[in-house]
Protein backbone atom coordinates (compact mmCIF):
# COMPACT_ATOMS: atom_id res chain seq x y z
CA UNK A 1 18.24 58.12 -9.47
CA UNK A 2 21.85 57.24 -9.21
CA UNK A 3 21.09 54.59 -6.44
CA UNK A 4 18.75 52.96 -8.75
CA UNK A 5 20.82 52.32 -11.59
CA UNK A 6 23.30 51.23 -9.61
CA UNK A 7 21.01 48.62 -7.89
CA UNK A 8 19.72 47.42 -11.71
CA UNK A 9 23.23 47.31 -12.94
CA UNK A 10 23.95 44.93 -9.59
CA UNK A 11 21.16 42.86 -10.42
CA UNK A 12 21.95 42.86 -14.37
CA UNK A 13 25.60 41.65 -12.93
CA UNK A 14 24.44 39.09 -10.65
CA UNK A 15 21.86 37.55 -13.38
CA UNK A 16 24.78 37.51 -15.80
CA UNK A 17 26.89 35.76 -13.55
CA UNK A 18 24.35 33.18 -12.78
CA UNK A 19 23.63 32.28 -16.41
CA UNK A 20 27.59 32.05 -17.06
CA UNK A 21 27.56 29.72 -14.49
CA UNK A 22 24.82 27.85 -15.80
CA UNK A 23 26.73 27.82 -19.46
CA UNK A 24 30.13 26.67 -17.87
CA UNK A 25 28.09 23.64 -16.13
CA UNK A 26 26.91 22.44 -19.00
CA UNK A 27 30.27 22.42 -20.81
CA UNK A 28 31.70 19.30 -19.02
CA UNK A 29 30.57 16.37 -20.74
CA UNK A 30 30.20 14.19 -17.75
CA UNK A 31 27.89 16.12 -15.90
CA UNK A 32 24.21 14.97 -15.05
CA UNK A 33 21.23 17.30 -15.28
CA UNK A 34 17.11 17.17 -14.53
CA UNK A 35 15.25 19.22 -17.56
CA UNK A 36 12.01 20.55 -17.21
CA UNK A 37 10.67 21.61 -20.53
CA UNK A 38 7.40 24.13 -20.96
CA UNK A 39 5.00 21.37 -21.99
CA UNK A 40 5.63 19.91 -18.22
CA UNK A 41 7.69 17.04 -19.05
CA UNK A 42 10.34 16.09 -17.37
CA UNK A 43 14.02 14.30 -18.25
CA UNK A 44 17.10 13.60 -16.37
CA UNK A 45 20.56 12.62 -17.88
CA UNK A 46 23.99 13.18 -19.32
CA UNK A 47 24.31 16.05 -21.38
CA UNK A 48 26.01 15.55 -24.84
CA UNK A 49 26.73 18.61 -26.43
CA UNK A 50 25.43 22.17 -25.15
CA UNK A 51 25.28 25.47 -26.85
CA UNK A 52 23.49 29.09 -26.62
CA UNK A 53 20.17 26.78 -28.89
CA UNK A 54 20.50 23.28 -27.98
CA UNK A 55 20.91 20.85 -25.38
CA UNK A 56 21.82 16.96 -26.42
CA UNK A 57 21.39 14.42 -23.43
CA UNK A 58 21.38 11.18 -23.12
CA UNK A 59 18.21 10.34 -20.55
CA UNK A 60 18.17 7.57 -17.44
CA UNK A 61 16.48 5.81 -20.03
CA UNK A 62 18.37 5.38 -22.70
CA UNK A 63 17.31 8.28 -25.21
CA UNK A 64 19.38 10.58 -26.85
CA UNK A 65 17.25 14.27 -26.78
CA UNK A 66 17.85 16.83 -28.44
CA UNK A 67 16.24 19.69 -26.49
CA UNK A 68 16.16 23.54 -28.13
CA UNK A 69 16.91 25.92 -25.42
CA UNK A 70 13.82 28.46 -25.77
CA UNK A 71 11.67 25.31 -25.13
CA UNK A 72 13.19 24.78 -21.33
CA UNK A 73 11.40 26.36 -18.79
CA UNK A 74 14.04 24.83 -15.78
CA UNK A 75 17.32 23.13 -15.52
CA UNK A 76 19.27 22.03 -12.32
CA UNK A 77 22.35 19.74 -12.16
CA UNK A 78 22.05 16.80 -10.53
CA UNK A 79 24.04 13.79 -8.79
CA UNK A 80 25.51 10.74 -11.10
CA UNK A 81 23.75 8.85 -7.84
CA UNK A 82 20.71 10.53 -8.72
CA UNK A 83 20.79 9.74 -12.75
CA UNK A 84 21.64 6.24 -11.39
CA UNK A 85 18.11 6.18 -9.42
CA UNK A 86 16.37 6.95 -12.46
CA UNK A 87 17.63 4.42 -14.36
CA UNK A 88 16.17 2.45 -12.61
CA UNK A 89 13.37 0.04 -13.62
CA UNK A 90 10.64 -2.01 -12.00
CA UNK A 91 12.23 -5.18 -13.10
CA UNK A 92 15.32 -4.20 -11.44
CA UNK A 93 13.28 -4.21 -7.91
CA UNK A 94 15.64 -5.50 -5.36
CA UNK A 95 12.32 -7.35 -3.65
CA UNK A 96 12.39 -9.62 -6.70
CA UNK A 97 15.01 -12.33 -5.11
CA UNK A 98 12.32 -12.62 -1.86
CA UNK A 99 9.06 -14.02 -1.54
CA UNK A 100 6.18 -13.03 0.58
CA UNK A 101 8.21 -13.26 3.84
CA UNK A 102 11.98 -14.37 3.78
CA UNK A 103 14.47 -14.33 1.13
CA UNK A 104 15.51 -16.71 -1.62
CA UNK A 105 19.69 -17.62 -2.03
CA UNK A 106 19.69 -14.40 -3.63
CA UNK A 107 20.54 -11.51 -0.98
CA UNK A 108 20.21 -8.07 -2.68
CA UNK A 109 22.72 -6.53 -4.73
CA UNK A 110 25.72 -4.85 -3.33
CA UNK A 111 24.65 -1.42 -1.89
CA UNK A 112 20.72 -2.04 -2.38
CA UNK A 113 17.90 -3.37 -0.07
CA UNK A 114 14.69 -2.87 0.75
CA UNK A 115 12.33 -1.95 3.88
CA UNK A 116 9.10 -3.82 4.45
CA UNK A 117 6.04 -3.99 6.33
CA UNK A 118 3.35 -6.63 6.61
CA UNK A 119 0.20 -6.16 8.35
CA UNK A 120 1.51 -2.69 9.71
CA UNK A 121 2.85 -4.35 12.80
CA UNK A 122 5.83 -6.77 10.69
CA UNK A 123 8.56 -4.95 9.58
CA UNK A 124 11.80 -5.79 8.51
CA UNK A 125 14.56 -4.76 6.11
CA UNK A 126 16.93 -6.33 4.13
CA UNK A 127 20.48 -4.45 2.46
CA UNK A 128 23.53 -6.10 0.81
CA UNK A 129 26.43 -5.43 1.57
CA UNK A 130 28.73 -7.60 -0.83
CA UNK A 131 27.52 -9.96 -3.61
CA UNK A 132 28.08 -12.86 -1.11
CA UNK A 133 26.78 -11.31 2.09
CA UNK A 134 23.33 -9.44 3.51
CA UNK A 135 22.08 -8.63 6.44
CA UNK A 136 18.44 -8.32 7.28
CA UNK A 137 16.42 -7.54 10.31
CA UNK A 138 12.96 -6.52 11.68
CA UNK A 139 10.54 -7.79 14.32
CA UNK A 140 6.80 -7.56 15.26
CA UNK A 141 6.19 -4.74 17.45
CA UNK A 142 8.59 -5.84 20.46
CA UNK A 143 10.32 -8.49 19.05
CA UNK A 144 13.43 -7.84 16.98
CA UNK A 145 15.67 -10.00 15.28
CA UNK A 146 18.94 -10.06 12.79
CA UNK A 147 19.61 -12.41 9.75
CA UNK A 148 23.33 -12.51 8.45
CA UNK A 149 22.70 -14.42 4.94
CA UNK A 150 26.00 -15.91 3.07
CA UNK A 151 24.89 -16.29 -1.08
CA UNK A 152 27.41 -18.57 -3.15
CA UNK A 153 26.51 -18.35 -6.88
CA UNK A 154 27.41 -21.96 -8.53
CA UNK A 155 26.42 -20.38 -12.02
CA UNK A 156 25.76 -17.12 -12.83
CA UNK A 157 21.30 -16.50 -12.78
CA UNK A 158 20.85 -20.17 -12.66
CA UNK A 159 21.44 -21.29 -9.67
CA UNK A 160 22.64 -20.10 -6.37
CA UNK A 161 23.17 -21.68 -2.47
CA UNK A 162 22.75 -19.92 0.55
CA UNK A 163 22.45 -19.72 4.16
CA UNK A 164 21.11 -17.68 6.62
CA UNK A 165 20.86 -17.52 10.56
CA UNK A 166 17.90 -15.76 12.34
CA UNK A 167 18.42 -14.57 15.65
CA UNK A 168 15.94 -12.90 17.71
CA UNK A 169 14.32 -12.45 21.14
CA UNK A 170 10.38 -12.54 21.46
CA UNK A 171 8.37 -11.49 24.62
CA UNK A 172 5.60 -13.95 23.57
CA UNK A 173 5.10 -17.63 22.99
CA UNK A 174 7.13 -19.36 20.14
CA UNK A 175 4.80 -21.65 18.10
CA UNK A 176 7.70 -24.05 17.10
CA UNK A 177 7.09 -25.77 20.87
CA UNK A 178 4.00 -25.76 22.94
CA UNK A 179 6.25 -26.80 26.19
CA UNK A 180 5.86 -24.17 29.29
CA UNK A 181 9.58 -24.17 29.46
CA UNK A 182 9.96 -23.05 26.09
CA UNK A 183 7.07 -20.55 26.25
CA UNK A 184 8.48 -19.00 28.81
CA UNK A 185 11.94 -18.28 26.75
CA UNK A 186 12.47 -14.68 25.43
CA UNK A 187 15.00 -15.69 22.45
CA UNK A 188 14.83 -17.55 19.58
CA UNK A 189 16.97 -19.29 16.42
CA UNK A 190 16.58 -20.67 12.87
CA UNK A 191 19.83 -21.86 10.70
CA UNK A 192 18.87 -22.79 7.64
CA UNK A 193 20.43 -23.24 4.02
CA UNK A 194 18.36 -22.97 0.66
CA UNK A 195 18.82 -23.78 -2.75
CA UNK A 196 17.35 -21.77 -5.82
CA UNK A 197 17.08 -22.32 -9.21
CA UNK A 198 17.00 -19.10 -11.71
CA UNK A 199 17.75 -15.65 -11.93
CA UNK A 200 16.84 -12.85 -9.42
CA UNK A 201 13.62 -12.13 -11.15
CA UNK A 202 11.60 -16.20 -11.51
CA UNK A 203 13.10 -18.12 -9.31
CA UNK A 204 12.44 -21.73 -7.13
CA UNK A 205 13.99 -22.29 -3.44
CA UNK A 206 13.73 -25.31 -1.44
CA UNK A 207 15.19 -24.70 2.09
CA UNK A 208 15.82 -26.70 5.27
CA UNK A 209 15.96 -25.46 8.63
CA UNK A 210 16.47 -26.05 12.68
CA UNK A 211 14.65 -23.91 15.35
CA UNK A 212 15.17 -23.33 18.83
CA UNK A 213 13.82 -21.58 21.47
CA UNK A 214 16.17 -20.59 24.12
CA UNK A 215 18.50 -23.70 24.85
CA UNK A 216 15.84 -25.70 23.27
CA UNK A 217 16.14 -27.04 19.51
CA UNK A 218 13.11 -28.58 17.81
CA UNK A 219 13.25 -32.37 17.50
CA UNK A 220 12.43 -32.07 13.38
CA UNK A 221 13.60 -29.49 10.83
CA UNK A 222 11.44 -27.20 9.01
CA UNK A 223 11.24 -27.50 5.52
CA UNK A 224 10.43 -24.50 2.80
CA UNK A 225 9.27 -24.83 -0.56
CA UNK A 226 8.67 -21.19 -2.48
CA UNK A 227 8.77 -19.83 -6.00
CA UNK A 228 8.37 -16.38 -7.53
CA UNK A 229 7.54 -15.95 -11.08
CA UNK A 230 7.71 -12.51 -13.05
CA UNK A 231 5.29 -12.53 -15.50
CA UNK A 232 5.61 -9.13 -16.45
CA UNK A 233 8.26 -6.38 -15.49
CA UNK A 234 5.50 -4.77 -12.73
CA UNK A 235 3.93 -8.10 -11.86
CA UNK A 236 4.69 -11.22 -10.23
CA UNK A 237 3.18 -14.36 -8.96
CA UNK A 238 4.81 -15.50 -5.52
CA UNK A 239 4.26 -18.21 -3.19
CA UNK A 240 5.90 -19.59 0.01
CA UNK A 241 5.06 -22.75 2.05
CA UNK A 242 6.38 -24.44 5.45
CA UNK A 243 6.19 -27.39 7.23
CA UNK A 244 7.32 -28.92 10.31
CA UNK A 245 6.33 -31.65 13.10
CA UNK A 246 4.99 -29.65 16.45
CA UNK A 247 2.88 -32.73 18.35
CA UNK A 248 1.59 -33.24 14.39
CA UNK A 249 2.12 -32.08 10.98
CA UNK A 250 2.01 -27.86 10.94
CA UNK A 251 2.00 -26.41 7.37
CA UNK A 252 2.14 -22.95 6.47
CA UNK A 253 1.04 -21.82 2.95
CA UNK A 254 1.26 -18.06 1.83
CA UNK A 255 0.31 -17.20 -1.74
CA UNK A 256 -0.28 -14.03 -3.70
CA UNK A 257 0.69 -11.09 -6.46
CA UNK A 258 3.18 -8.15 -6.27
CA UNK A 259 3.17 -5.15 -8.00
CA UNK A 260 6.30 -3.53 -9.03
CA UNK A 261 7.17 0.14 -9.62
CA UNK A 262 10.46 1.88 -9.22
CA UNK A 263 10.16 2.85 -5.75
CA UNK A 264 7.87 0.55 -4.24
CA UNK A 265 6.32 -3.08 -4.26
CA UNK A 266 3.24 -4.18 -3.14
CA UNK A 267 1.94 -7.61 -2.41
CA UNK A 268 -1.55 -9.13 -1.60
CA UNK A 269 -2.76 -12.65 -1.24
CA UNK A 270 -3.91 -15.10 1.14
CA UNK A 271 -2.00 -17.02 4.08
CA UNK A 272 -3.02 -20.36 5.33
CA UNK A 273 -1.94 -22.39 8.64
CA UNK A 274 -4.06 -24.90 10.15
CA UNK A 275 -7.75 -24.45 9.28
CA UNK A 276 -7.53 -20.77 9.27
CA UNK A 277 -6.96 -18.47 6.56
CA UNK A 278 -6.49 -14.80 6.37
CA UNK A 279 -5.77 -11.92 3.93
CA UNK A 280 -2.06 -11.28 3.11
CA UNK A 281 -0.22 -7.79 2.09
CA UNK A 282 2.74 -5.77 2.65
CA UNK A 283 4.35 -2.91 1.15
CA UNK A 284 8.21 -2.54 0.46
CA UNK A 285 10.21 0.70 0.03
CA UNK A 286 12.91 0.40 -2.16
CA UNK A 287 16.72 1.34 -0.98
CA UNK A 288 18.84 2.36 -4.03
């Protein structure tokens, strides 16, 4: 009998200390919590005020609550990094400053990025590292490549120059030359620079560009004309076109939707080179 009071009173002691701990966390003014209430709703932010009835916090987006204690069924603190996630929105999609397949002027914001895959066997990813500097890289299957890109801002989300080197090797044929010497190479280039008008969000690049394979550069640049236009926070219009001499005129035209959320972006369209078309899409994951 004595054994068992002894065990409740340990448990009555450890509960106690628990929900003083719980109390004291919610004190500091600067921390960051994720509130589950009983009606199954969810909210994470920075708590207010706190007391033994109420909980005041200021949610990832933007509301001030004013939560009574008897109707929270869980509470947890959380990371300012992970209030920072939430506050995220679709609009704020770090795939918004590229198109279907390579980026505008615009590398991604300092600390963000995004991984993507086309056609399951294209991936590539994309991070920035400053606001004037982003690296990107990816491949198809065996290939791989990397893509230092330099962004200058003239004026602030009007206007923006950039440029970008692509450096990769490639098992397979290159389709910028149809020479057996340059089939035959395993590495590739493209330097170009681009221009683009407007903000991260609706935007218009034109771009010029030289290729090579191995010591071989192509005897004409390839030009790039693409847009991107946000018509609503979670949807966008995009397009992307290319075209170079290769023993005659070669154009490449992609063009198709995305669909924004927090986490993800999804595109679908149609692409377009020569006489032959085929279905477009690619998913993105994005890196917060």
């Amino acid at each position: 009998m004595r054994s068992s009071a002894l065990l409740w009173l340990f448990f009555l002691l450890l509960f106690d200390a628990l929900w003083a701990q719980e109390r004291a966390i919610l004190q500091v003014d600067t921390q960051y919590v994720s509130v589950l209430l009983l009606g199954g709703k969810r909210y994470v932010g920075q708590v207010l005020y706190s007391d033994d009835d109420s909980l005041v916090i200021s949610t990832a987006k933007g509301q001030e609550l004013n939560i009574a204690r008897a109707s929270v069924r869980h509470m947890r603190a959380v990371s300012e990094n992970h209030f920072r996630r939430h506050q995220r929105r679709p609009a704020d999609a770090p795939t918004g400053e590229t198109y279907l397949l390579n980026p505008s002027a615009y590398g991604p914001p300092p600390g963000e990025g995004y991984a993507k895959n086309n056609y399951i066997f294209f991936y590539q990813g994309h991070y920035g590292i400053t606001e004037n500097l982003s690296l990107r890289a990816g491949g198809l299957l065996l290939p791989f490549f990397v893509a230092p890109q330099l962004t200058v801002p003239l004026v602030r989300h009007r206007l923006a120059l950039g440029a970008e080197g692509i450096f990769g090797f490639w098992m397979f044929p290159f389709f910028f030359f149809n020479t057996v010497e340059a089939d035959r190479s395993s590495t590739f280039s493209l330097l170009r620079s681009m221009a683009t008008v407007g903000d991260r969000a609706t935007h218009l690049t034109a771009s010029m560009g030289w290729a090579s394979v191995g010591k071989r550069w192509a005897a004409s640049p390839v030009y790039g004309l693409a847009a991107s236009w946000r018509v609503h926070p979670q949807l966008g219009l995009v397009t992307e076109n290319y075209w170079f001499e290769d023993d005659g005129l070669v154009r490449i035209h992609l063009i198709g939707g995305r669909i924004y959320t927090r986490a993800l972006s999804f595109d679908i369209g149609l692409g377009a080179m020569g006489g032959a078309i085929a279905l477009w899409y690619g998913l993105a994951v994005h890196l917060y």
